[in-house]
Every structure is written in structure tokens, then in C-alpha cells.
C-alpha atoms as a PDB file:
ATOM      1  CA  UNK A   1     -17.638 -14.710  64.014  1.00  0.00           C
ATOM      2  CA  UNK A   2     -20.053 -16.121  61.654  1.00  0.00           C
ATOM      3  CA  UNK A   3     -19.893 -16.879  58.117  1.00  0.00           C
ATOM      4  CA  UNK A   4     -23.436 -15.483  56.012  1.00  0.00           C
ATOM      5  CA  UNK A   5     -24.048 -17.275  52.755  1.00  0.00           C
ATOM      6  CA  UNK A   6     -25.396 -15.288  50.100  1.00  0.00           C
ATOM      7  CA  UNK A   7     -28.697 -16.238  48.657  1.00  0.00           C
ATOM      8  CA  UNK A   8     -28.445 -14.729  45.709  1.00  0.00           C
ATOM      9  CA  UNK A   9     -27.099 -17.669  44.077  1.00  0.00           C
ATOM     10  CA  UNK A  10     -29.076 -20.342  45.069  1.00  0.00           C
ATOM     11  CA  UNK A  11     -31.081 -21.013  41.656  1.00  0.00           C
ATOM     12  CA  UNK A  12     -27.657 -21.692  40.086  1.00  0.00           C
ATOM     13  CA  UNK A  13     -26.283 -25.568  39.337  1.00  0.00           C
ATOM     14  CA  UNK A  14     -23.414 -26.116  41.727  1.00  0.00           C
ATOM     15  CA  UNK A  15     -20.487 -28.563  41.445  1.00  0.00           C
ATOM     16  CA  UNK A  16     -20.905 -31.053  44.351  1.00  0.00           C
ATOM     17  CA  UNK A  17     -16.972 -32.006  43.996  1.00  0.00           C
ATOM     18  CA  UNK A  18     -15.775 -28.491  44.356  1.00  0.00           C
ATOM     19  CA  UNK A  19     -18.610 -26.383  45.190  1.00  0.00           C
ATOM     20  CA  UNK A  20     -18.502 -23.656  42.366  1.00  0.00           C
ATOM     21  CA  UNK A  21     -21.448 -22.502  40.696  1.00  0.00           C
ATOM     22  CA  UNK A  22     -22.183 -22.014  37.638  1.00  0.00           C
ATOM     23  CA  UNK A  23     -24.794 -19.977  35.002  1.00  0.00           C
ATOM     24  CA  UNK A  24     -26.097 -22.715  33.123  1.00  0.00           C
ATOM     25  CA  UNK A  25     -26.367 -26.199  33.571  1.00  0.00           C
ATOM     26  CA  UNK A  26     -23.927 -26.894  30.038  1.00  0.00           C
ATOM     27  CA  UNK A  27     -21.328 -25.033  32.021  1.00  0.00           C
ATOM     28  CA  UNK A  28     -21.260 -27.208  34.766  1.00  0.00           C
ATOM     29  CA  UNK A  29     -21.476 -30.352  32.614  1.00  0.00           C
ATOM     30  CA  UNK A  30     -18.221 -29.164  30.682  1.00  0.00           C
ATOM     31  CA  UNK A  31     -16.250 -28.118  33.751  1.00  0.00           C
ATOM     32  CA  UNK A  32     -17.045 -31.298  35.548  1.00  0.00           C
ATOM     33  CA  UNK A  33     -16.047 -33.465  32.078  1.00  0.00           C
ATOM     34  CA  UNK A  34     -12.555 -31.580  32.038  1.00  0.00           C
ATOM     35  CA  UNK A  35     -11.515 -30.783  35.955  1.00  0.00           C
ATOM     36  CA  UNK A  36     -13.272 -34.052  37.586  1.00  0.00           C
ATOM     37  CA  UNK A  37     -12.947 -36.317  34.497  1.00  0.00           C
ATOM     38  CA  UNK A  38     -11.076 -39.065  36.639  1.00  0.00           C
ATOM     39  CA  UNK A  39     -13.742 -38.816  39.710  1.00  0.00           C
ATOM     40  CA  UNK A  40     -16.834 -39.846  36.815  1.00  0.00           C
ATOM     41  CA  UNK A  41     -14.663 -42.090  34.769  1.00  0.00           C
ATOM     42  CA  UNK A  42     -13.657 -44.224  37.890  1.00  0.00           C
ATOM     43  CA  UNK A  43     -17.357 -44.043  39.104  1.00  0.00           C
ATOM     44  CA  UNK A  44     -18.994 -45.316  36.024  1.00  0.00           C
ATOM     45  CA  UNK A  45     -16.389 -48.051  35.718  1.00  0.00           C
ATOM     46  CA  UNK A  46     -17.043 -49.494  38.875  1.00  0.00           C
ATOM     47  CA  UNK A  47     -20.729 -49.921  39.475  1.00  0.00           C
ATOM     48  CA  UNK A  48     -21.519 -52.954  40.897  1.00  0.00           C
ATOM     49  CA  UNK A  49     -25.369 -53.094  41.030  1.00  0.00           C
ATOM     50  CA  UNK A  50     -25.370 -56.233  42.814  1.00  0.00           C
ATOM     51  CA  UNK A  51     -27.336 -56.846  46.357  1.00  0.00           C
ATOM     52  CA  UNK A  52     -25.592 -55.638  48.965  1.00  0.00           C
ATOM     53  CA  UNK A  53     -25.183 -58.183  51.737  1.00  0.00           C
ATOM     54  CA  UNK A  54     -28.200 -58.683  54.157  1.00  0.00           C
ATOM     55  CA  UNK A  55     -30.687 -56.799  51.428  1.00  0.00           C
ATOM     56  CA  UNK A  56     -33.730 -58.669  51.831  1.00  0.00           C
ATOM     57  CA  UNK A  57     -35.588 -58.728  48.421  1.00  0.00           C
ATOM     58  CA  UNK A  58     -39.617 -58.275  48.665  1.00  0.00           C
ATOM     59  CA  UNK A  59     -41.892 -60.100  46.196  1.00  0.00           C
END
């Protein structure tokens, strides 16, 4: 059996942590600060922008 995806929604912003969608872009900005507020607040503590090793920087 094979599963059909509706297309209907497919101009809708979509949670990429828990794949609901949403009407409006606000509403997935507020679900994603209150039910994933660990995942972003652990992500935007640890960004290290440094090289990783064997980068080769280009002049």
C-alpha cells in the first residue's frame, strides 16, 4: 500500500521538528518558541562559527 500526500497544503509554513503545518507564518513562530523552546535555545547557545578542520580558506 502506498501512502498519497495531499497537495493541498503545500503553500503552508511547516515545522521541520515535528512536521505540522500551520496558517501563517506567526503561528509557527509561536508554536516553535513554546513546544521546541529547548531545541532553539540549545542551538543558539552553541554556535561555534569557527573553521572546521581541513577548511581551506581562499583569498
Amino acid at each position: 500500500m502506498y501512502m498519497v500526500l495531499p497537495l493541498v497544503d503545500e503553500d503552508k509554513p511547516k515545522c521541520y521538528i515535528c512536521h505540522n503545518g500551520f496558517d501563517t507564518i506567526e503561528e509557527l513562530r509561536r508554536h516553535q518558541n513554546s513546544s521546541h523552546k529547548e531545541f532553539f535555545e540549545f542551538h543558539e547557545k552553541n554556535q561555534n562559527r569557527e573553521p572546521a578542520p581541513g577548511d581551506v580558506t581562499v583569498f
